[in-house]
C-alpha atoms as a PDB file:
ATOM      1  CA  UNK A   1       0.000   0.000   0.000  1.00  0.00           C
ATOM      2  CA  UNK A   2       1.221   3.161  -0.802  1.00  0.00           C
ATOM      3  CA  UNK A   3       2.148   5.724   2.308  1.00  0.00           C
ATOM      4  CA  UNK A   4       0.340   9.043   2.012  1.00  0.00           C
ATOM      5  CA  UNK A   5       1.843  12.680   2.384  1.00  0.00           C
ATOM      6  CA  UNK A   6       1.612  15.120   4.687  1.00  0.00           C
ATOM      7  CA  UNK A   7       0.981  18.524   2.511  1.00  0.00           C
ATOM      8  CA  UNK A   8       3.224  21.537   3.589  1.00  0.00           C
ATOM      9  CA  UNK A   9       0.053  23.671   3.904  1.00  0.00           C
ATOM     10  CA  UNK A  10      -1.455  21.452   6.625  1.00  0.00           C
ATOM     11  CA  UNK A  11       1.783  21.497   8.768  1.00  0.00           C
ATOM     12  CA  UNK A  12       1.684  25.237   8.539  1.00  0.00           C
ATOM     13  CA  UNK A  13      -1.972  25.274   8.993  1.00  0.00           C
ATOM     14  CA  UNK A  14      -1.648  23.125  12.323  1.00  0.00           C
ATOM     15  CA  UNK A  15       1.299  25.062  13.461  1.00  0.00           C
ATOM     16  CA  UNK A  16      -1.225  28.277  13.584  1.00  0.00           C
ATOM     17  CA  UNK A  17      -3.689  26.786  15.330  1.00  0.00           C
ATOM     18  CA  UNK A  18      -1.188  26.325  18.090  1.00  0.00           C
ATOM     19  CA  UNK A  19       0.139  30.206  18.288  1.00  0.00           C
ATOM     20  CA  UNK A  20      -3.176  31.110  17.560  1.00  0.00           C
ATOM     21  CA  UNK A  21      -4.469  29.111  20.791  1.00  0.00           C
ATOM     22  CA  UNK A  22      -1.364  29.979  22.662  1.00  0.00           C
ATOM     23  CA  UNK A  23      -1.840  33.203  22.398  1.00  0.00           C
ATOM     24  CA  UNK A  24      -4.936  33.444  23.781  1.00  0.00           C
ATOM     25  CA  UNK A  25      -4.569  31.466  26.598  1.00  0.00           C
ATOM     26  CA  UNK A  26      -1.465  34.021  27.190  1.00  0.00           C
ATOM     27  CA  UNK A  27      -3.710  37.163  26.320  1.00  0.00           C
ATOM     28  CA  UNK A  28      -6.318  35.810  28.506  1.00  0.00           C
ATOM     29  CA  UNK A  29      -3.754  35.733  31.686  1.00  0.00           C
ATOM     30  CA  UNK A  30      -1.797  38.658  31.189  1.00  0.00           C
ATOM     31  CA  UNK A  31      -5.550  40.470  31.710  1.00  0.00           C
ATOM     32  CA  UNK A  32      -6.498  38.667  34.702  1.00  0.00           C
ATOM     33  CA  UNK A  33      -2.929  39.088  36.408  1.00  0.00           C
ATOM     34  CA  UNK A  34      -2.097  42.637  34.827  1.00  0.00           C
ATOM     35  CA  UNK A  35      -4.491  45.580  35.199  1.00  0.00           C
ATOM     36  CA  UNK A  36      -7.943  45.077  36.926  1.00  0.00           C
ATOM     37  CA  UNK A  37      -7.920  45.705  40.863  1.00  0.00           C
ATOM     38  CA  UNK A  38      -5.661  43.562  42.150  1.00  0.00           C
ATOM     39  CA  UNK A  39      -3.075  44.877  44.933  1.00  0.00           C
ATOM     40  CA  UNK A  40      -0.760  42.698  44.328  1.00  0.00           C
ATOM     41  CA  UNK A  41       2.377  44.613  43.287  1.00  0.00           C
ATOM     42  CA  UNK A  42       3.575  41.166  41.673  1.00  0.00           C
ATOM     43  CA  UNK A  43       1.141  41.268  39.292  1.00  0.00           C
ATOM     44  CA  UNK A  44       1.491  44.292  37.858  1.00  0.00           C
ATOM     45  CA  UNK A  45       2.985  45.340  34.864  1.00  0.00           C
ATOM     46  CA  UNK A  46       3.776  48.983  36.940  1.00  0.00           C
ATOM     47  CA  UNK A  47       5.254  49.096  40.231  1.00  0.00           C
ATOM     48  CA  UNK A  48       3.263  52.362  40.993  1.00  0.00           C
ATOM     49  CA  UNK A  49      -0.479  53.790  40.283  1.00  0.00           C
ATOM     50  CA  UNK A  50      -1.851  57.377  40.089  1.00  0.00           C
ATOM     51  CA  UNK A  51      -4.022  58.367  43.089  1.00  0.00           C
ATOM     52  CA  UNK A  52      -7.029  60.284  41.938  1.00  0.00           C
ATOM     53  CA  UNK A  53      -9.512  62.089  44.274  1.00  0.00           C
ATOM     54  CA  UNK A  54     -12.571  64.215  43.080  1.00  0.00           C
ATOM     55  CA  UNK A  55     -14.877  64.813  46.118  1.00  0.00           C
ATOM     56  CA  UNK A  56     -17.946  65.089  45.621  1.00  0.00           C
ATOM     57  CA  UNK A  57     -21.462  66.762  47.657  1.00  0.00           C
ATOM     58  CA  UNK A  58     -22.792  64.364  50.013  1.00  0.00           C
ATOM     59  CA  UNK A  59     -26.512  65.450  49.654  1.00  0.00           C
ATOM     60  CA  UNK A  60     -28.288  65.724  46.559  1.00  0.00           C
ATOM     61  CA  UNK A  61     -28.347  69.340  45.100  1.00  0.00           C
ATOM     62  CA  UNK A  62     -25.110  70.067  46.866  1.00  0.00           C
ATOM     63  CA  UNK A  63     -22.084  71.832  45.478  1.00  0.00           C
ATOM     64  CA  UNK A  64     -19.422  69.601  44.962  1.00  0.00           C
ATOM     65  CA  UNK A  65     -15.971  71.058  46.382  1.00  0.00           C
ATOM     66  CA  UNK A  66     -13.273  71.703  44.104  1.00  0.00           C
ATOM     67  CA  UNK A  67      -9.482  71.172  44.633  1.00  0.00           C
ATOM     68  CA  UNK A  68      -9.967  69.794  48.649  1.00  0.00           C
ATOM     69  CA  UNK A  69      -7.031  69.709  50.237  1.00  0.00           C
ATOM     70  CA  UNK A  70      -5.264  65.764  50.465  1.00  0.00           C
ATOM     71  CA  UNK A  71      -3.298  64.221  53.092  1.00  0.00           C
ATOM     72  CA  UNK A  72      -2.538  60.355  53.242  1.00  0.00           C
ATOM     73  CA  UNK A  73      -0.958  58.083  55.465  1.00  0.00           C
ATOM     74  CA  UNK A  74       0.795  55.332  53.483  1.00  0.00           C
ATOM     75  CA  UNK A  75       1.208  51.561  55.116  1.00  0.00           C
ATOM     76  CA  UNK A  76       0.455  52.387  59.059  1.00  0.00           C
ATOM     77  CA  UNK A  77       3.064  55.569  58.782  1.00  0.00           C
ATOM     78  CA  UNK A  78       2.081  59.418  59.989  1.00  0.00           C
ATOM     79  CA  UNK A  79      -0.464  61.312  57.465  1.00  0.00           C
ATOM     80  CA  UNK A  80       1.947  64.078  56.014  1.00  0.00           C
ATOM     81  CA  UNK A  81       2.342  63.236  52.320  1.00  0.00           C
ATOM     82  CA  UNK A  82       0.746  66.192  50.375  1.00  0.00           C
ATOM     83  CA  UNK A  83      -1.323  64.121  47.193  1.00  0.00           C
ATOM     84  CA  UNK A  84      -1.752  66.304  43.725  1.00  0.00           C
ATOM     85  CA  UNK A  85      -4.907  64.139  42.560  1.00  0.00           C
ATOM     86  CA  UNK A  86      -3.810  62.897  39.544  1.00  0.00           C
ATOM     87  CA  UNK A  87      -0.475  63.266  39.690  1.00  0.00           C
ATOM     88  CA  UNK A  88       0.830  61.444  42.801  1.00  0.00           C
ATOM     89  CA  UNK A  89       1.749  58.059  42.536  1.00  0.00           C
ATOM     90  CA  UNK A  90       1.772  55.383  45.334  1.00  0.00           C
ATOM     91  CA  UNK A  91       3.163  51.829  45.310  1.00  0.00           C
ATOM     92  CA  UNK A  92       0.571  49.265  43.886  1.00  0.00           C
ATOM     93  CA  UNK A  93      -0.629  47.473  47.008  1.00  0.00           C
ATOM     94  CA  UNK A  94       0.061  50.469  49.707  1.00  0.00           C
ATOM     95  CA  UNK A  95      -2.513  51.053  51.956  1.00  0.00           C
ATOM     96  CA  UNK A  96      -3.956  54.713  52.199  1.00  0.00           C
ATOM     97  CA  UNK A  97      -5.412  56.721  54.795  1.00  0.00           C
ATOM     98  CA  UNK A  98      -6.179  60.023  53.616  1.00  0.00           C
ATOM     99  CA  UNK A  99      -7.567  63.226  55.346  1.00  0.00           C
ATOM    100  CA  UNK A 100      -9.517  65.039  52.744  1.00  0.00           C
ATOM    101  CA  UNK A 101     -10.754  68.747  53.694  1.00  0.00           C
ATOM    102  CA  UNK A 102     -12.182  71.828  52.253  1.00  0.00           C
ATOM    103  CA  UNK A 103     -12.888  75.220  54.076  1.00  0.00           C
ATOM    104  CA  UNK A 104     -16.820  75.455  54.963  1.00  0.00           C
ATOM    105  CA  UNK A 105     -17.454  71.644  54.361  1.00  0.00           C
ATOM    106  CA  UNK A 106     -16.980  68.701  57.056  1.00  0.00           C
ATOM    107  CA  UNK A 107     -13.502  67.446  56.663  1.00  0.00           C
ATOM    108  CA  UNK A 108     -13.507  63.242  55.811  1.00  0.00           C
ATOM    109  CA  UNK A 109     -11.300  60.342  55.710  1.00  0.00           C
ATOM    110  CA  UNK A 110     -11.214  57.610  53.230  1.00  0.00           C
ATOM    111  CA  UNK A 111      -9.119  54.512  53.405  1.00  0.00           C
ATOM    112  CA  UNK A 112      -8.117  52.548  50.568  1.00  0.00           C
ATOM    113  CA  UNK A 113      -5.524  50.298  48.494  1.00  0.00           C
ATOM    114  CA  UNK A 114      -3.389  51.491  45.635  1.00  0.00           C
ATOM    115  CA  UNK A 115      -4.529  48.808  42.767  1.00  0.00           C
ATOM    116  CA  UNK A 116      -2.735  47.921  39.671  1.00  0.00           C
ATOM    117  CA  UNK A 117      -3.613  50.642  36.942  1.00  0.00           C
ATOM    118  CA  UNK A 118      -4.134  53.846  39.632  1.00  0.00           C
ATOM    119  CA  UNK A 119      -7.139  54.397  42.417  1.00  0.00           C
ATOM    120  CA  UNK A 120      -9.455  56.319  41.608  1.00  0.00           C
ATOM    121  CA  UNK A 121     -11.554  57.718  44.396  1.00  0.00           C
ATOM    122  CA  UNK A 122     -14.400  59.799  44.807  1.00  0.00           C
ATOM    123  CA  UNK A 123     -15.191  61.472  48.496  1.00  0.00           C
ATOM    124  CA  UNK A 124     -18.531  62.143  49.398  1.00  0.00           C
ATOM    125  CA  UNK A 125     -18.227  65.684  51.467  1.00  0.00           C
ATOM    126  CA  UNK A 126     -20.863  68.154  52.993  1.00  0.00           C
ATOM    127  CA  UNK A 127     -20.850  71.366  52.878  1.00  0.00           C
ATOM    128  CA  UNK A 128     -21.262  73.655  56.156  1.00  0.00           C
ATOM    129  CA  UNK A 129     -21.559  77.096  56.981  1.00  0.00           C
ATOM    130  CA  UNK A 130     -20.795  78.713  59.612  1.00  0.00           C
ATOM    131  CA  UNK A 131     -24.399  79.623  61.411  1.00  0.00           C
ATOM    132  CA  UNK A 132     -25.689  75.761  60.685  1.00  0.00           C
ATOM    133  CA  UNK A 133     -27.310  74.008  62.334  1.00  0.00           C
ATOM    134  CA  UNK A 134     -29.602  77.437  63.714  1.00  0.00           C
ATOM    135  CA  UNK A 135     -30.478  76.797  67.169  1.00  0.00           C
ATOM    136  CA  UNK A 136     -34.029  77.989  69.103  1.00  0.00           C
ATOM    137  CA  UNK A 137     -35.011  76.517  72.604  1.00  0.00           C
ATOM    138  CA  UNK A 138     -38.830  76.461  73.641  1.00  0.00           C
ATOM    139  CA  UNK A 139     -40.682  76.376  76.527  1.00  0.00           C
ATOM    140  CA  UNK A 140     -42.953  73.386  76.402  1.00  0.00           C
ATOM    141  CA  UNK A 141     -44.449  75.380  79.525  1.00  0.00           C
ATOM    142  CA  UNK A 142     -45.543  78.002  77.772  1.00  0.00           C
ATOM    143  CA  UNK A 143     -47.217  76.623  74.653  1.00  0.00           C
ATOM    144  CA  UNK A 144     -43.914  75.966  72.863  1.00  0.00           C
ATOM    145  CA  UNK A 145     -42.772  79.423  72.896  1.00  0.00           C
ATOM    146  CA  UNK A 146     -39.319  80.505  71.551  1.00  0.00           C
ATOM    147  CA  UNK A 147     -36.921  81.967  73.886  1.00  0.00           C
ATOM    148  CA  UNK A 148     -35.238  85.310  73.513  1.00  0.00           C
ATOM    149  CA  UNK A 149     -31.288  84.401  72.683  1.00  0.00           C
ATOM    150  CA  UNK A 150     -30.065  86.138  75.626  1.00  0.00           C
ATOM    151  CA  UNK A 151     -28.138  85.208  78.860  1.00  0.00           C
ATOM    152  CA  UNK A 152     -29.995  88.006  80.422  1.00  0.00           C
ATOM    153  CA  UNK A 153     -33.134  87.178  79.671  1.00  0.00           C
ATOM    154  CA  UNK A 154     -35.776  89.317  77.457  1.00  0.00           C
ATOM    155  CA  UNK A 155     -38.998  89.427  76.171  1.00  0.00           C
ATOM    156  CA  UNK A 156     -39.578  85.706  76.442  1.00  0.00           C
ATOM    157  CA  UNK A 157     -37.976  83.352  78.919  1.00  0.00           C
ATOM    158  CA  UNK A 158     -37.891  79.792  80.744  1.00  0.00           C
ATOM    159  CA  UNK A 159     -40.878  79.284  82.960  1.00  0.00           C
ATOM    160  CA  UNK A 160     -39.733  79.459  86.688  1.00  0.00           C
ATOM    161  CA  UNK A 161     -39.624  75.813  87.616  1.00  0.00           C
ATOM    162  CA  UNK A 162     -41.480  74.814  91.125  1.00  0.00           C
ATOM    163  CA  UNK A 163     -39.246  73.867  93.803  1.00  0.00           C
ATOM    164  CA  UNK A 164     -37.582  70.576  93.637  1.00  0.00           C
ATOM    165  CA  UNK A 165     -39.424  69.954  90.427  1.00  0.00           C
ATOM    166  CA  UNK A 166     -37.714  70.218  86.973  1.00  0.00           C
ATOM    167  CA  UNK A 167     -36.647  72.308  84.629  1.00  0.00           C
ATOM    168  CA  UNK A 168     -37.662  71.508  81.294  1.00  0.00           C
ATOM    169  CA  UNK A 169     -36.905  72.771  77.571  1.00  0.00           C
ATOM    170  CA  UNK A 170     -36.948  71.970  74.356  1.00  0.00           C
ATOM    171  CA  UNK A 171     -33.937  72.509  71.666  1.00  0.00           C
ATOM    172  CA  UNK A 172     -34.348  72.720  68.153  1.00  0.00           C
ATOM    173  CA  UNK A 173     -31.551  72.556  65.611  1.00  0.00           C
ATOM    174  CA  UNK A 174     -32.738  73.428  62.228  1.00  0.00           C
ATOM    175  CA  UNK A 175     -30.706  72.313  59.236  1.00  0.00           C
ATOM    176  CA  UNK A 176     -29.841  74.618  55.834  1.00  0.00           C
ATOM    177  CA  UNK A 177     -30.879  73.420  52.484  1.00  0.00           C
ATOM    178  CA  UNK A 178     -27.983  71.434  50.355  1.00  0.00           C
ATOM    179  CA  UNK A 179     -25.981  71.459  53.898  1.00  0.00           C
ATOM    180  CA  UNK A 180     -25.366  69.081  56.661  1.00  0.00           C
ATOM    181  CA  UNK A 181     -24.534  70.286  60.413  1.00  0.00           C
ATOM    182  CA  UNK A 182     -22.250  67.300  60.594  1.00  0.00           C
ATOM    183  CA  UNK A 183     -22.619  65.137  63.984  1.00  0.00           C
ATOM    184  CA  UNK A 184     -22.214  67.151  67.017  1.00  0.00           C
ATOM    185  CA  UNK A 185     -20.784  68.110  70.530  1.00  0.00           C
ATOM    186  CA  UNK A 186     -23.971  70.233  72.291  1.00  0.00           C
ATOM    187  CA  UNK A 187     -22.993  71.848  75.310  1.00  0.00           C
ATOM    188  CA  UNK A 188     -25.439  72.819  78.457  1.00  0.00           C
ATOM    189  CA  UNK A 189     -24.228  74.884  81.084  1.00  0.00           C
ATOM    190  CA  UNK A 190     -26.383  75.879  83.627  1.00  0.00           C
ATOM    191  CA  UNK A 191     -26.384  78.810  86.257  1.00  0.00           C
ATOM    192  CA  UNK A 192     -23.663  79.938  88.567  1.00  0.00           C
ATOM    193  CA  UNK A 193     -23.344  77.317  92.112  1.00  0.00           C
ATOM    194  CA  UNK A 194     -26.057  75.225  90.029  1.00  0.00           C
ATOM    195  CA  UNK A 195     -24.059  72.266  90.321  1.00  0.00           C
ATOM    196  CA  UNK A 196     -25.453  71.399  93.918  1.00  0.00           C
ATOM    197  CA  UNK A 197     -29.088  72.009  92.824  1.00  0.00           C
ATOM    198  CA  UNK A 198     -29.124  69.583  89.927  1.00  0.00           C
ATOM    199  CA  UNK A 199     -28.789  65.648  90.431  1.00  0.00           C
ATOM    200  CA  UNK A 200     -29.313  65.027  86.593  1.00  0.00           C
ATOM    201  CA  UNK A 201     -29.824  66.231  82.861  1.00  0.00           C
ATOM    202  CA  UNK A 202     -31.046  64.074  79.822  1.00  0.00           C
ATOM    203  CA  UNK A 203     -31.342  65.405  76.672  1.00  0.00           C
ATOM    204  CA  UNK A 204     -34.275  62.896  74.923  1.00  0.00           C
ATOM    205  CA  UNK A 205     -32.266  59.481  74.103  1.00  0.00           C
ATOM    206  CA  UNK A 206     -28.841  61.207  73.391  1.00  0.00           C
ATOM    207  CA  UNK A 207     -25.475  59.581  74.784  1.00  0.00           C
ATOM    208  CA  UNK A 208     -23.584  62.353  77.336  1.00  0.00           C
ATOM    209  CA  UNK A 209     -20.108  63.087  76.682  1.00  0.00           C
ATOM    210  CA  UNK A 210     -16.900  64.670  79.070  1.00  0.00           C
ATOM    211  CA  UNK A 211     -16.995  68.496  78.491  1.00  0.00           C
ATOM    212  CA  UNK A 212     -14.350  69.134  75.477  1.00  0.00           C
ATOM    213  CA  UNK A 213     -11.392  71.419  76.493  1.00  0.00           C
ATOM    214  CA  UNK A 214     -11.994  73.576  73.882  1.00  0.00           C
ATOM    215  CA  UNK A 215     -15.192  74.178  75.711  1.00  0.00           C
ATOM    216  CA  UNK A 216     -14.852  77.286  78.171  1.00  0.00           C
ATOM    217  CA  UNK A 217     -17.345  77.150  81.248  1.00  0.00           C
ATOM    218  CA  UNK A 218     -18.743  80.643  81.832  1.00  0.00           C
ATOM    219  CA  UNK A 219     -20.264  80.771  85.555  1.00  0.00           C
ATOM    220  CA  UNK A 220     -18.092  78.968  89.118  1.00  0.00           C
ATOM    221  CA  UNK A 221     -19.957  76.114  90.319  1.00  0.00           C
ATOM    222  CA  UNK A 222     -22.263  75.172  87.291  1.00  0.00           C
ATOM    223  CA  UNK A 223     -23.900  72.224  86.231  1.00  0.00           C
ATOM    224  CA  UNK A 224     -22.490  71.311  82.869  1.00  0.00           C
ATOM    225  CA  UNK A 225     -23.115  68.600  80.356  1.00  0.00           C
ATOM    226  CA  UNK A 226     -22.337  67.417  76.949  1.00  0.00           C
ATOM    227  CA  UNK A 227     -24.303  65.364  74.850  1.00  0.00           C
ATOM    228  CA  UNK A 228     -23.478  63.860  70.930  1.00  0.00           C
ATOM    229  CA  UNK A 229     -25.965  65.127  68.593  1.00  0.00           C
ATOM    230  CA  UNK A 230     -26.333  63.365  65.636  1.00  0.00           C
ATOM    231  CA  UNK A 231     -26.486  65.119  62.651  1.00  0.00           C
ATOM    232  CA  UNK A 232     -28.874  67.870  60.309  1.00  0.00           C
ATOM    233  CA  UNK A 233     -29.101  67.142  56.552  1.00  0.00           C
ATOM    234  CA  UNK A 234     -30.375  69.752  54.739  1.00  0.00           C
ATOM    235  CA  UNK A 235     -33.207  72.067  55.314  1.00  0.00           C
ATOM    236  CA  UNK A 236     -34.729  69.660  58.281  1.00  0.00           C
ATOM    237  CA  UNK A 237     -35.180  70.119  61.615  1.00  0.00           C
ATOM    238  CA  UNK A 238     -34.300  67.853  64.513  1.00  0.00           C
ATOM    239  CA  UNK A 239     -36.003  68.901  68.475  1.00  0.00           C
ATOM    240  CA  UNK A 240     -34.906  67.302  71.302  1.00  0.00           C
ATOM    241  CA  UNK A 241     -36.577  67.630  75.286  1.00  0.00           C
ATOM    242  CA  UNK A 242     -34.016  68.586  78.155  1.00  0.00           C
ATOM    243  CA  UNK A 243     -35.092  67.965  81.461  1.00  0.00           C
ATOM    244  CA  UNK A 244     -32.559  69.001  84.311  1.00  0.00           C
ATOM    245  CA  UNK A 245     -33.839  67.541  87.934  1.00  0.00           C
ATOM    246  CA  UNK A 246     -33.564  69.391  90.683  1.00  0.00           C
ATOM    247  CA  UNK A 247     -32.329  68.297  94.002  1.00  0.00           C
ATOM    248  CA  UNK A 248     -35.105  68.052  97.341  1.00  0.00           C
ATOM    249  CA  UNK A 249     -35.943  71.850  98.357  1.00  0.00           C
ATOM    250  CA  UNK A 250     -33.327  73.237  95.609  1.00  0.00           C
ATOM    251  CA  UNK A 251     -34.485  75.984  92.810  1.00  0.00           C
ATOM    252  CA  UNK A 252     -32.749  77.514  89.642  1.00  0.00           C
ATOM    253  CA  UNK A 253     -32.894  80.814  88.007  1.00  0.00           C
ATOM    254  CA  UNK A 254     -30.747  82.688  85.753  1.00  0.00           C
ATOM    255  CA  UNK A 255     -28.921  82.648  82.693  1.00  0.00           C
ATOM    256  CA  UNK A 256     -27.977  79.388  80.553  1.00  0.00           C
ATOM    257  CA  UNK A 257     -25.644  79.133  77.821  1.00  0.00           C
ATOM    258  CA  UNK A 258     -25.277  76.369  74.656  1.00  0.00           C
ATOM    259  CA  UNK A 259     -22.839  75.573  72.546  1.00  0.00           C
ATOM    260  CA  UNK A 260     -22.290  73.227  69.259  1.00  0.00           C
ATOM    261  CA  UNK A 261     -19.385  72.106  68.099  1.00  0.00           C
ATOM    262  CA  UNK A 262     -19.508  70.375  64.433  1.00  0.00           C
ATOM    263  CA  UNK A 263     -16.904  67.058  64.544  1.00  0.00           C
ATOM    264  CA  UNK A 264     -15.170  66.319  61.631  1.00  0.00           C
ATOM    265  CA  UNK A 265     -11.968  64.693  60.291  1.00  0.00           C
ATOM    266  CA  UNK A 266      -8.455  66.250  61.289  1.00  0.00           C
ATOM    267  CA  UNK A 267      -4.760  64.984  61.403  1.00  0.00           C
ATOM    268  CA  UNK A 268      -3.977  64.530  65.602  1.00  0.00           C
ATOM    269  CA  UNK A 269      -1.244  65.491  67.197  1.00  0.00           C
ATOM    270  CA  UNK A 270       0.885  62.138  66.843  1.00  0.00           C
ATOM    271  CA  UNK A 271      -0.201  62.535  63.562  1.00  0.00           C
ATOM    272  CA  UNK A 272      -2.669  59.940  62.723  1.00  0.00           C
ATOM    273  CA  UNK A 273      -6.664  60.929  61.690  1.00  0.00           C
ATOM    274  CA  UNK A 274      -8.908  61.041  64.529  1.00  0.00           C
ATOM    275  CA  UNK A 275     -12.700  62.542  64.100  1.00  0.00           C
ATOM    276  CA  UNK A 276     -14.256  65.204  67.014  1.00  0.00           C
ATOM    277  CA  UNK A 277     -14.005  68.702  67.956  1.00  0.00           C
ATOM    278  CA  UNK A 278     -10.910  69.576  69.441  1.00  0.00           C
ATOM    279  CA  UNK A 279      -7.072  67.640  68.991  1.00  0.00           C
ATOM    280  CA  UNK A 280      -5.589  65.532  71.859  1.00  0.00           C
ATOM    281  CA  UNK A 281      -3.986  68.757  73.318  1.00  0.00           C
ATOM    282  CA  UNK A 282      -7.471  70.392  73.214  1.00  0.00           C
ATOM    283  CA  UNK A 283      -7.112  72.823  70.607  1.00  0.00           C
ATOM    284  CA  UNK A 284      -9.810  73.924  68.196  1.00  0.00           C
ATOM    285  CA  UNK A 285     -10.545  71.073  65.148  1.00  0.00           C
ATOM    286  CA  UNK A 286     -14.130  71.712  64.305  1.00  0.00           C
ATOM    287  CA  UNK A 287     -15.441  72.786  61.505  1.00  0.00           C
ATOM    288  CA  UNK A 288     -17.769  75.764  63.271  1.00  0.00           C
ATOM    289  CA  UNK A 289     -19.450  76.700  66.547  1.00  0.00           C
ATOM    290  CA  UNK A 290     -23.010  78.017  67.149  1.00  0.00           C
ATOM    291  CA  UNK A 291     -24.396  79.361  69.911  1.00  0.00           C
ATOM    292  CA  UNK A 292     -27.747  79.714  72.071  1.00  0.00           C
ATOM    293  CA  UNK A 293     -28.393  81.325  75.445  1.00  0.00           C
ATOM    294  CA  UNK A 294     -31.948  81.751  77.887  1.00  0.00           C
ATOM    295  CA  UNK A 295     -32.560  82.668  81.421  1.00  0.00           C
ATOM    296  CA  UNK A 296     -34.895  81.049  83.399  1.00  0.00           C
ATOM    297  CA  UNK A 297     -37.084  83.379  85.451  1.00  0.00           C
ATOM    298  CA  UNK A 298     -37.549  83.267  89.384  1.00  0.00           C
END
């Protein structure tokens, strides 16, 4: 029997199959292991990626902020690098902590890993003027009526609680449209020598907090508390019921001040991001303060 050929074209034919197969098994890997958003620096064709940051309004309506300030942190170390968005690069697999910030909006933190290819992040961010949240306290005593903002008193001001009764008020924070107040420190300070006529405060179902340092108490001997606040997004309006107790036989006049504090973001003093109202020597990190005083009458 005779022994067939094998044709030229059909070796090169089979050959091209193979590289053509080859290839995209190769192709196939070199996109799964190259690219994407892996971390791994080993599996990257670049040892570095871009960091990108475009914040963004956190409420609907809002004006995004341009050109926010950026700090990071890179692998556990101190936040003082300075980041260009778009320009500064980071080794792929580093892990970020950033401090982003903007005048008038709530400075935020984002953490994050530098992937193969860049990171591109966007911040949410909320905007914050200086007189929000607005602040009016009522007297649920005297059909609901707002109190004249004065330490002094005025026109209208607390009922004159009975004798070993209570002292009650209510405190309304009222939001601004396309804003947030961010969450907050809300400080009560009662009259001068008040602190032996009160045995408690609440303020609705709010958590109390120490008295920041940044706070400055105004009258010897008063009754002071904190409480965290949470916070007022856009044009809402949040009241909460204060009742301070007073002590068997004991009474309370005079004037009362409050203060907010907005928390937000900031770099501490050992240099890591920590979010409140004040650093861990107590100086000033909020992003604004608003005030509210009443006297209660005799």
């Amino acid at each position: 029997m005779a022994k067939s050929k094998t044709s030229p074209l059909m070796v090169i034919a089979v050959v091209a199959v193979f590289l053509i197969l080859g290839f995209l098994v190769y192709s196939n890997y070199s996109q799964t292991a190259v690219g994407g958003d892996t971390t791994s620096p080993t599996a990257c064709s670049d040892s570095t990626g871009i960091l990108t940051v475009s914040a963004v309004s956190g409420l609907d309506g809002g004006t995004d902020p341009s050109s926010p300030t950026i700090t990071c942190g890179v692998d556990g170390a101190k936040v003082k690098t300075s980041v260009t968005s778009g320009t500064t690069t980071f080794a792929v697999g580093s892990k970020l902590d950033c401090l982003v910030s903007k005048a008038n909006y709530i400075d935020t933190e984002f953490k994050d890993t530098m992937k193969c290819g860049g990171l591109v992040e966007q911040v949410p961010m909320y905007y914050s003027t200086s007189d929000n949240p607005s602040i009016t306290i009522k007297d649920p005593n005297n059909g609901d009526a707002s109190l004249t903002n004065s330490i002094t008193g005025g026109a209208t001001n607390l009922t004159a609680p009975s004798v070993g009764g209570t002292v009650d008020f209510d405190v309304q924070f009222q939001g601004t449209n396309t804003e947030s107040s961010g969450d907050g420190i809300y400080v009560i300070e009662f009259p001068a020598s008040s602190s032996g006529n009160i045995t408690e405060v609440t303020m609705g179902s709010l958590s109390k907090l120490s008295i920041p340092q940044v706070h400055t108490l105004q009258n010897a001997g008063s009754k002071a508390v904190a409480f965290s606040v949470p916070r007022i997004d856009g044009a809402t309006k949040q009241t909460y019921s204060v009742i301070a107790t007073l002590g068997t036989s004991k009474d309370l006049s005079g004037g009362v001040y409050t203060d907010w504090y907005a928390k937000q973001a900031f770099v501490d003093t050992d240099g890591f991001i920590k979010i409140g109202v004040e650093d861990s020597d107590g100086n000033a990190e909020y992003e604004n303060t608003v005030s509210s005083n009443f006297y209660i009458n005799a």
